[in-house]
N, C-alpha and C. Protein backbone atom coordinates (compact mmCIF):
# COMPACT_ATOMS: atom_id res chain seq x y z
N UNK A 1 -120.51 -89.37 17.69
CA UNK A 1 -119.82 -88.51 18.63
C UNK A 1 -120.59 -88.50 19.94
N UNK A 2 -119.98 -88.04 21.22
CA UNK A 2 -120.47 -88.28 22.58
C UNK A 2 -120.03 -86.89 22.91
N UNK A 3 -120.70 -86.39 24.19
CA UNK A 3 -120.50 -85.23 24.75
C UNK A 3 -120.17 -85.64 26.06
N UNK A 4 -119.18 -85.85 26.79
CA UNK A 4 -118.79 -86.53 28.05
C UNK A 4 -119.06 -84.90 29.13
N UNK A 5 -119.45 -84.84 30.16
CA UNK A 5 -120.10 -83.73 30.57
C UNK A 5 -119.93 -84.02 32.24
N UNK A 6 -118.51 -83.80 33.00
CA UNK A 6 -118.26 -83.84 34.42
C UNK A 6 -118.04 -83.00 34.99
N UNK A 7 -118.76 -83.18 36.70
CA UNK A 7 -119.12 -82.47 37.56
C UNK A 7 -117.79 -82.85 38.55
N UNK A 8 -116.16 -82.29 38.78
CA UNK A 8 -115.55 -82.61 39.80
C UNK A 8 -115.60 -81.73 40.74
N UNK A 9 -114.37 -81.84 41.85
CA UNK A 9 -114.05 -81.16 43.08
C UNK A 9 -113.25 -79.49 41.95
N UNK A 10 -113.76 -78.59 42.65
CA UNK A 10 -112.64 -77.30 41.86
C UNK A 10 -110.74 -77.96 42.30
N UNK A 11 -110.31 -78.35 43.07
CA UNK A 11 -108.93 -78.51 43.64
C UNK A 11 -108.55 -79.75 42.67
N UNK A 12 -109.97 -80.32 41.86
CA UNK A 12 -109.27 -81.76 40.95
C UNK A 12 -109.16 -81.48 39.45
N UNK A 13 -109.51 -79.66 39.38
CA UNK A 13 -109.60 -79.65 38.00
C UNK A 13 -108.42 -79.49 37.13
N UNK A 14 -107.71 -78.96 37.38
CA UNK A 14 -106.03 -78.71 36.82
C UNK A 14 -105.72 -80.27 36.31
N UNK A 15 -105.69 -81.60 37.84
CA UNK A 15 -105.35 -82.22 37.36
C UNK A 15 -105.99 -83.54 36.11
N UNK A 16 -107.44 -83.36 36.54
CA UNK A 16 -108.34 -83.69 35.13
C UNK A 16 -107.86 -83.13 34.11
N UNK A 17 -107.81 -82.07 33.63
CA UNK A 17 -107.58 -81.52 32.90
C UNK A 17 -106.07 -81.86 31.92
N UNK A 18 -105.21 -81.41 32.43
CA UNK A 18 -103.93 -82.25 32.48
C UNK A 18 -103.85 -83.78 32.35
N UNK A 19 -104.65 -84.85 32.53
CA UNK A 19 -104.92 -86.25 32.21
C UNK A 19 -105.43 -85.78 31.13
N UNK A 20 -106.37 -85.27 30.92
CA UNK A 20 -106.83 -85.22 29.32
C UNK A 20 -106.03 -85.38 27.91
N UNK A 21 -105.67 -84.00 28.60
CA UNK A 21 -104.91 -83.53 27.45
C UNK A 21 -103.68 -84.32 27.01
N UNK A 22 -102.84 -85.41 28.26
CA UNK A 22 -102.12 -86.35 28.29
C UNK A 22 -102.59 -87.50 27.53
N UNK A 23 -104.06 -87.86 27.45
CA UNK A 23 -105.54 -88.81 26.61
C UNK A 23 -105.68 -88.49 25.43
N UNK A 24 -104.98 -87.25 24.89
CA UNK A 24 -105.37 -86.74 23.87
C UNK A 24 -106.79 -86.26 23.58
N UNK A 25 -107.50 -85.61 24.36
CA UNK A 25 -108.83 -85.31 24.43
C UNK A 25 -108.57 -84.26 23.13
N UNK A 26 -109.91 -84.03 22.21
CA UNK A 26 -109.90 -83.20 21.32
C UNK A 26 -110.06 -81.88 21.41
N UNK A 27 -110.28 -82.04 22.83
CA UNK A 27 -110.71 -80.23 23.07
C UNK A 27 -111.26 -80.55 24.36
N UNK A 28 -111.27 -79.28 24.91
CA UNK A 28 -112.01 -79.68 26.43
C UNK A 28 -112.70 -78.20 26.96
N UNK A 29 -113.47 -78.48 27.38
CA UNK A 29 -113.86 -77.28 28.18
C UNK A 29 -113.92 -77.06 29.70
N UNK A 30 -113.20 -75.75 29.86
CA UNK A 30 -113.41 -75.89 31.77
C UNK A 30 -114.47 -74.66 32.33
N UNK A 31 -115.21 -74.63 32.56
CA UNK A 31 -116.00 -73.70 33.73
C UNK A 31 -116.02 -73.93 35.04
N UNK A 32 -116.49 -72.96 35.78
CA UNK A 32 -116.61 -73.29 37.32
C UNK A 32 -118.35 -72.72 37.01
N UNK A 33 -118.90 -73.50 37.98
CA UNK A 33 -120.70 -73.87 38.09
C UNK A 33 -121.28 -73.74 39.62
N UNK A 34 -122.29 -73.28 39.86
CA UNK A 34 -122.50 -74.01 41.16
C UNK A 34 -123.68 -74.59 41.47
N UNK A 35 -123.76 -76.13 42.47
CA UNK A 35 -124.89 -76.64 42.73
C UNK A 35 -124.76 -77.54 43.42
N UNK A 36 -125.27 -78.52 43.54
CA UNK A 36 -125.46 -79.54 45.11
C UNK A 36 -125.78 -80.97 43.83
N UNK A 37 -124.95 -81.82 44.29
CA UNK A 37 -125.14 -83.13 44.02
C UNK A 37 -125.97 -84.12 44.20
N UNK A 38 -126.55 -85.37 43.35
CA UNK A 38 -127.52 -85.83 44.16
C UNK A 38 -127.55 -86.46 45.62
N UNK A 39 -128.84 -86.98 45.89
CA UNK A 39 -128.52 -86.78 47.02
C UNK A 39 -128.35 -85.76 48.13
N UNK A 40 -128.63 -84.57 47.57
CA UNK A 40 -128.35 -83.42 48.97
C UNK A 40 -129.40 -83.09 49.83
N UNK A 41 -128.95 -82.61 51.04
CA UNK A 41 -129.83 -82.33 52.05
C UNK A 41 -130.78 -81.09 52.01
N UNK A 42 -132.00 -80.87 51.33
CA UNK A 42 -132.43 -80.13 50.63
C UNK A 42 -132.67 -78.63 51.41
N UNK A 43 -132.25 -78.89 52.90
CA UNK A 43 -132.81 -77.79 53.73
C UNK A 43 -130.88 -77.25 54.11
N UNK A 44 -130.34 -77.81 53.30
CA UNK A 44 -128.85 -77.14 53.35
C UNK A 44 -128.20 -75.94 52.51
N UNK A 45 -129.14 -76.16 50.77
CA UNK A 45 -128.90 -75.71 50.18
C UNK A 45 -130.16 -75.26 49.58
N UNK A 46 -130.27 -73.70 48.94
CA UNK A 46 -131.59 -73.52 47.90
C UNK A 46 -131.12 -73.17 46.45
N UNK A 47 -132.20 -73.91 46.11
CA UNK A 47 -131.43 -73.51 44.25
C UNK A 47 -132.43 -72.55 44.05
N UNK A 48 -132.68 -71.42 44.06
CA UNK A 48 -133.66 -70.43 44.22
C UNK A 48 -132.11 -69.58 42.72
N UNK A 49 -132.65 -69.26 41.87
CA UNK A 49 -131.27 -68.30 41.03
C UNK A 49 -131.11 -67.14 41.98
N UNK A 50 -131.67 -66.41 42.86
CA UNK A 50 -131.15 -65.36 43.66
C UNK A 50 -130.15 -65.73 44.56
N UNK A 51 -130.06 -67.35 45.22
CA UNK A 51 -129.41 -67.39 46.07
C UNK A 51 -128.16 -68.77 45.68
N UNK A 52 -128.37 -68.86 44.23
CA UNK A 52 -127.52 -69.93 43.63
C UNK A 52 -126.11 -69.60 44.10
N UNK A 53 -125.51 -68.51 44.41
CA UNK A 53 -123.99 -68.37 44.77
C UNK A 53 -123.56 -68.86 46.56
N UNK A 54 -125.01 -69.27 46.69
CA UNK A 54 -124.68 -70.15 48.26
C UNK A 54 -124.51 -71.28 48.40
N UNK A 55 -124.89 -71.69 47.15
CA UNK A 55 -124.23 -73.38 46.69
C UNK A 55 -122.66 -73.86 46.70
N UNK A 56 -122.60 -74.44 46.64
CA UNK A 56 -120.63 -75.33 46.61
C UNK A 56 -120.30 -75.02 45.00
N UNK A 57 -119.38 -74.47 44.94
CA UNK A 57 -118.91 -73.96 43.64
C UNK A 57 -117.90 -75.55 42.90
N UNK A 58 -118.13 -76.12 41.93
CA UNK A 58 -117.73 -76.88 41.24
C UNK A 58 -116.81 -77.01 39.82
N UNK A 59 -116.29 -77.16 39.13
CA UNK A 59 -115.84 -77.29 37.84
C UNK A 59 -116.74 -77.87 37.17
N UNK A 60 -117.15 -77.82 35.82
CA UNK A 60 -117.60 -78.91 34.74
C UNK A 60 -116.52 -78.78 34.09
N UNK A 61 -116.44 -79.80 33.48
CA UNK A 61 -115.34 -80.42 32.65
C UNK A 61 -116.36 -81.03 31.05
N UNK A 62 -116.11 -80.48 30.01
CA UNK A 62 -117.01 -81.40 28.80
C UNK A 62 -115.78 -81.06 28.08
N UNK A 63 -116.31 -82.28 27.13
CA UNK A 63 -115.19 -82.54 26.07
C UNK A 63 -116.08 -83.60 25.16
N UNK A 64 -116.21 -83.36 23.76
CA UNK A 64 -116.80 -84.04 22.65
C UNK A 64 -115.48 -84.49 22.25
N UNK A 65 -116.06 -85.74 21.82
CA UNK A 65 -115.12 -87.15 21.02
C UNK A 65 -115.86 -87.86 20.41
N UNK A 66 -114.94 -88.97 19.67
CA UNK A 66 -115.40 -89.78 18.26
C UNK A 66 -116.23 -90.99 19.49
N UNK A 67 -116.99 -92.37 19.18
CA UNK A 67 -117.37 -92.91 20.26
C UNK A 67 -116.42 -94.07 20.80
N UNK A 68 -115.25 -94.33 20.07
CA UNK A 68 -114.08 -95.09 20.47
C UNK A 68 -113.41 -94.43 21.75
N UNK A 69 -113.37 -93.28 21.68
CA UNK A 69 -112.44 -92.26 22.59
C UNK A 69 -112.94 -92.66 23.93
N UNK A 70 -114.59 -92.79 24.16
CA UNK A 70 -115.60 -92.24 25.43
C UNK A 70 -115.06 -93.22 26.68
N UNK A 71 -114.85 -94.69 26.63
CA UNK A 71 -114.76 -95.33 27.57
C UNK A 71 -113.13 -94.55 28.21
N UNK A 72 -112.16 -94.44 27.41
CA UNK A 72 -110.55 -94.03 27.51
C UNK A 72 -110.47 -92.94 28.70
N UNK A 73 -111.78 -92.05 27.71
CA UNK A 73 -111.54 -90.50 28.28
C UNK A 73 -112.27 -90.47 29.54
N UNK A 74 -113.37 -91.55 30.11
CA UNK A 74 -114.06 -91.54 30.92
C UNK A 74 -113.60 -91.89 32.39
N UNK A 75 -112.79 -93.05 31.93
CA UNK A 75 -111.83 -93.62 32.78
C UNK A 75 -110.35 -92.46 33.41
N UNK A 76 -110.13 -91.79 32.40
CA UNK A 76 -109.36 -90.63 32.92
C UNK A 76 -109.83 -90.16 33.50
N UNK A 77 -111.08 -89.23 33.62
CA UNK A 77 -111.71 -88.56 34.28
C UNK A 77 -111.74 -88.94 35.59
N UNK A 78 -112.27 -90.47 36.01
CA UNK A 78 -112.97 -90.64 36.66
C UNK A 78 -111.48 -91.13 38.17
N UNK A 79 -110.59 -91.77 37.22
CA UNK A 79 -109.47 -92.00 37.83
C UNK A 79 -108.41 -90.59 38.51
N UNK A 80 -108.75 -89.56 37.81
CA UNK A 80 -108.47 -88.45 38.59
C UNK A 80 -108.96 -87.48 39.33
N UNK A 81 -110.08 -87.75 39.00
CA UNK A 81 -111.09 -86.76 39.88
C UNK A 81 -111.27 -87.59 41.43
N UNK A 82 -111.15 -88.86 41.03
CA UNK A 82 -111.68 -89.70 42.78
C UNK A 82 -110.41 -89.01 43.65
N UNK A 83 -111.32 -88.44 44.55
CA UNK A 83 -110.72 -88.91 46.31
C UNK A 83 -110.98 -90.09 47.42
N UNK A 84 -112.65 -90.42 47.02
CA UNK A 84 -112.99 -91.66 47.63
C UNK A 84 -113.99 -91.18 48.55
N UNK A 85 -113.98 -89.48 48.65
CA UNK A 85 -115.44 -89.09 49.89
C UNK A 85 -116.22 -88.91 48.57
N UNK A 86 -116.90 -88.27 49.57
CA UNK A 86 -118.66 -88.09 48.93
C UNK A 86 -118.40 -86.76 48.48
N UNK A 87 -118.84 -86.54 46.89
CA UNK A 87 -118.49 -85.35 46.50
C UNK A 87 -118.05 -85.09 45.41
N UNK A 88 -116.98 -86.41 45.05
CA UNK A 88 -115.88 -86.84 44.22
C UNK A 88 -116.69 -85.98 42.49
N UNK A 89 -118.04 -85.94 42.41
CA UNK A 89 -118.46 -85.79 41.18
C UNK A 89 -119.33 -86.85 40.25
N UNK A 90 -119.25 -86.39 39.37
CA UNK A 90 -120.20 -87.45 38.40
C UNK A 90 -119.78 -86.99 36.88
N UNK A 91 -119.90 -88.34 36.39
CA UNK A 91 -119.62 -87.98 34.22
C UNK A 91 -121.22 -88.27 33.91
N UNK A 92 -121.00 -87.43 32.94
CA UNK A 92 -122.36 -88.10 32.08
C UNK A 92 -121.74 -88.17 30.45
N UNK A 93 -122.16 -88.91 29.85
CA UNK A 93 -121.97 -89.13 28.45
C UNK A 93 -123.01 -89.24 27.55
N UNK A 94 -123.60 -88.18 26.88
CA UNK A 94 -124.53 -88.16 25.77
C UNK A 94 -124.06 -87.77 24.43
N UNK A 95 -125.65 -88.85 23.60
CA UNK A 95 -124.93 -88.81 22.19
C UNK A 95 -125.07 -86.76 21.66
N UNK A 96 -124.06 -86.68 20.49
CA UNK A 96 -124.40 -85.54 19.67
C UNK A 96 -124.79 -86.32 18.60
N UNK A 97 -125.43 -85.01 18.27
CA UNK A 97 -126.46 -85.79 16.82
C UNK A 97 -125.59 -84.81 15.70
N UNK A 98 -124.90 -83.25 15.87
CA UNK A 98 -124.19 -82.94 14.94
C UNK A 98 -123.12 -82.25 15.45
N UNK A 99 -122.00 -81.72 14.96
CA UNK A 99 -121.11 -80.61 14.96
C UNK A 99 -121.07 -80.33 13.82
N UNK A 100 -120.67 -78.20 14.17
CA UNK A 100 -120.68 -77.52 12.73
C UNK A 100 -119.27 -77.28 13.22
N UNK A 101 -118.02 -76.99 12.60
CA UNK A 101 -117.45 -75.82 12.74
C UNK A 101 -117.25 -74.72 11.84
N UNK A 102 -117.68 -73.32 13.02
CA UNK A 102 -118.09 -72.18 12.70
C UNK A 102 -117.13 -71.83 10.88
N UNK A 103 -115.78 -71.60 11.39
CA UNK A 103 -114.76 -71.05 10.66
C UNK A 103 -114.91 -72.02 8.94
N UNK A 104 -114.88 -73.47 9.06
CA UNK A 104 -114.94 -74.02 8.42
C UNK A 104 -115.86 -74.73 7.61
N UNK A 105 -117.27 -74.48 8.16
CA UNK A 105 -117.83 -75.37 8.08
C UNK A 105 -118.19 -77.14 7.77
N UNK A 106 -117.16 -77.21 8.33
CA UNK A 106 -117.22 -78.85 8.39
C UNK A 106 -118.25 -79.41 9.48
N UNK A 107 -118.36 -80.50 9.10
CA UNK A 107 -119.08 -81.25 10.06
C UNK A 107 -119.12 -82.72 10.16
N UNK A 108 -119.60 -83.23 11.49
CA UNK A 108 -119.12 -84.85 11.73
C UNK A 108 -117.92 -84.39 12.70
N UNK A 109 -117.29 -85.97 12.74
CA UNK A 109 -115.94 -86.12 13.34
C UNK A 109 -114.94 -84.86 13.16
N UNK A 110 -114.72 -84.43 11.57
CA UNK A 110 -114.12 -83.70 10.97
C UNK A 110 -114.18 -82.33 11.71
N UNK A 111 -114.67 -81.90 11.83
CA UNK A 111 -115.10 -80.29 12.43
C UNK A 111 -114.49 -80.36 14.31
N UNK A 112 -114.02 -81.35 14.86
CA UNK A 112 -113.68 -81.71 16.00
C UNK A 112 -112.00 -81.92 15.29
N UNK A 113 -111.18 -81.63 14.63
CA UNK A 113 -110.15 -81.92 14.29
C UNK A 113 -109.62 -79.67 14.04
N UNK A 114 -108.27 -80.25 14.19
CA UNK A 114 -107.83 -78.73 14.12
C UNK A 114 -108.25 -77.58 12.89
């Protein structure tokens, strides 16, 4: 299993989101986050936690899948989130080593199923 883990524009998240779920993603998660991308101009922004809400407010987007899924779901992502400026975001994809689910206790692939 993979933990696919993206940073888009807030105005691209509906429609990420919506590609997903069109991908059949197994689940997804949406938050809004805030922080500065690499690359930033360090005297623009401070990551100080008192003054973290002066940062550019973002979506993450994660969603765990089997490791067949990752290239599919990545390519969604990445194909809807682009605008083409600087900003557009970033995926990351790391392995999981387990899932429990709570209710059921299953685990593996299985526990990622309804």
């Amino acid at each position: 299993m993979k933990l696919l883990k993206a940073f888009v524009r807030n105005r691209k998240i509906e429609d990420v989101v919506c590609a997903l779920e069109k991908s059949k993603a197994p689940g997804i998660t949406d938050s809004r986050v805030h922080g500065v991308g690499y690359g930033y101009e360090p005297y623009l922004f401070t990551l100080a936690p008192s003054e973290m809400r002066s940062s550019p407010e973002v979506a993450k987007v994660e969603v765990v899948c089997a490791e067949p899924d990752v290239d599919r779901l990545v390519a969604t992502i990445v194909e809807t989130a682009r605008t083409g400026d600087p900003g557009d975001g970033i995926v990351f994809v790391t392995p999981v080593e387990r899932a429990v689910k709570i209710r059921s206790g299953e685990e593996g692939p299985e526990a990622l199923g309804p």
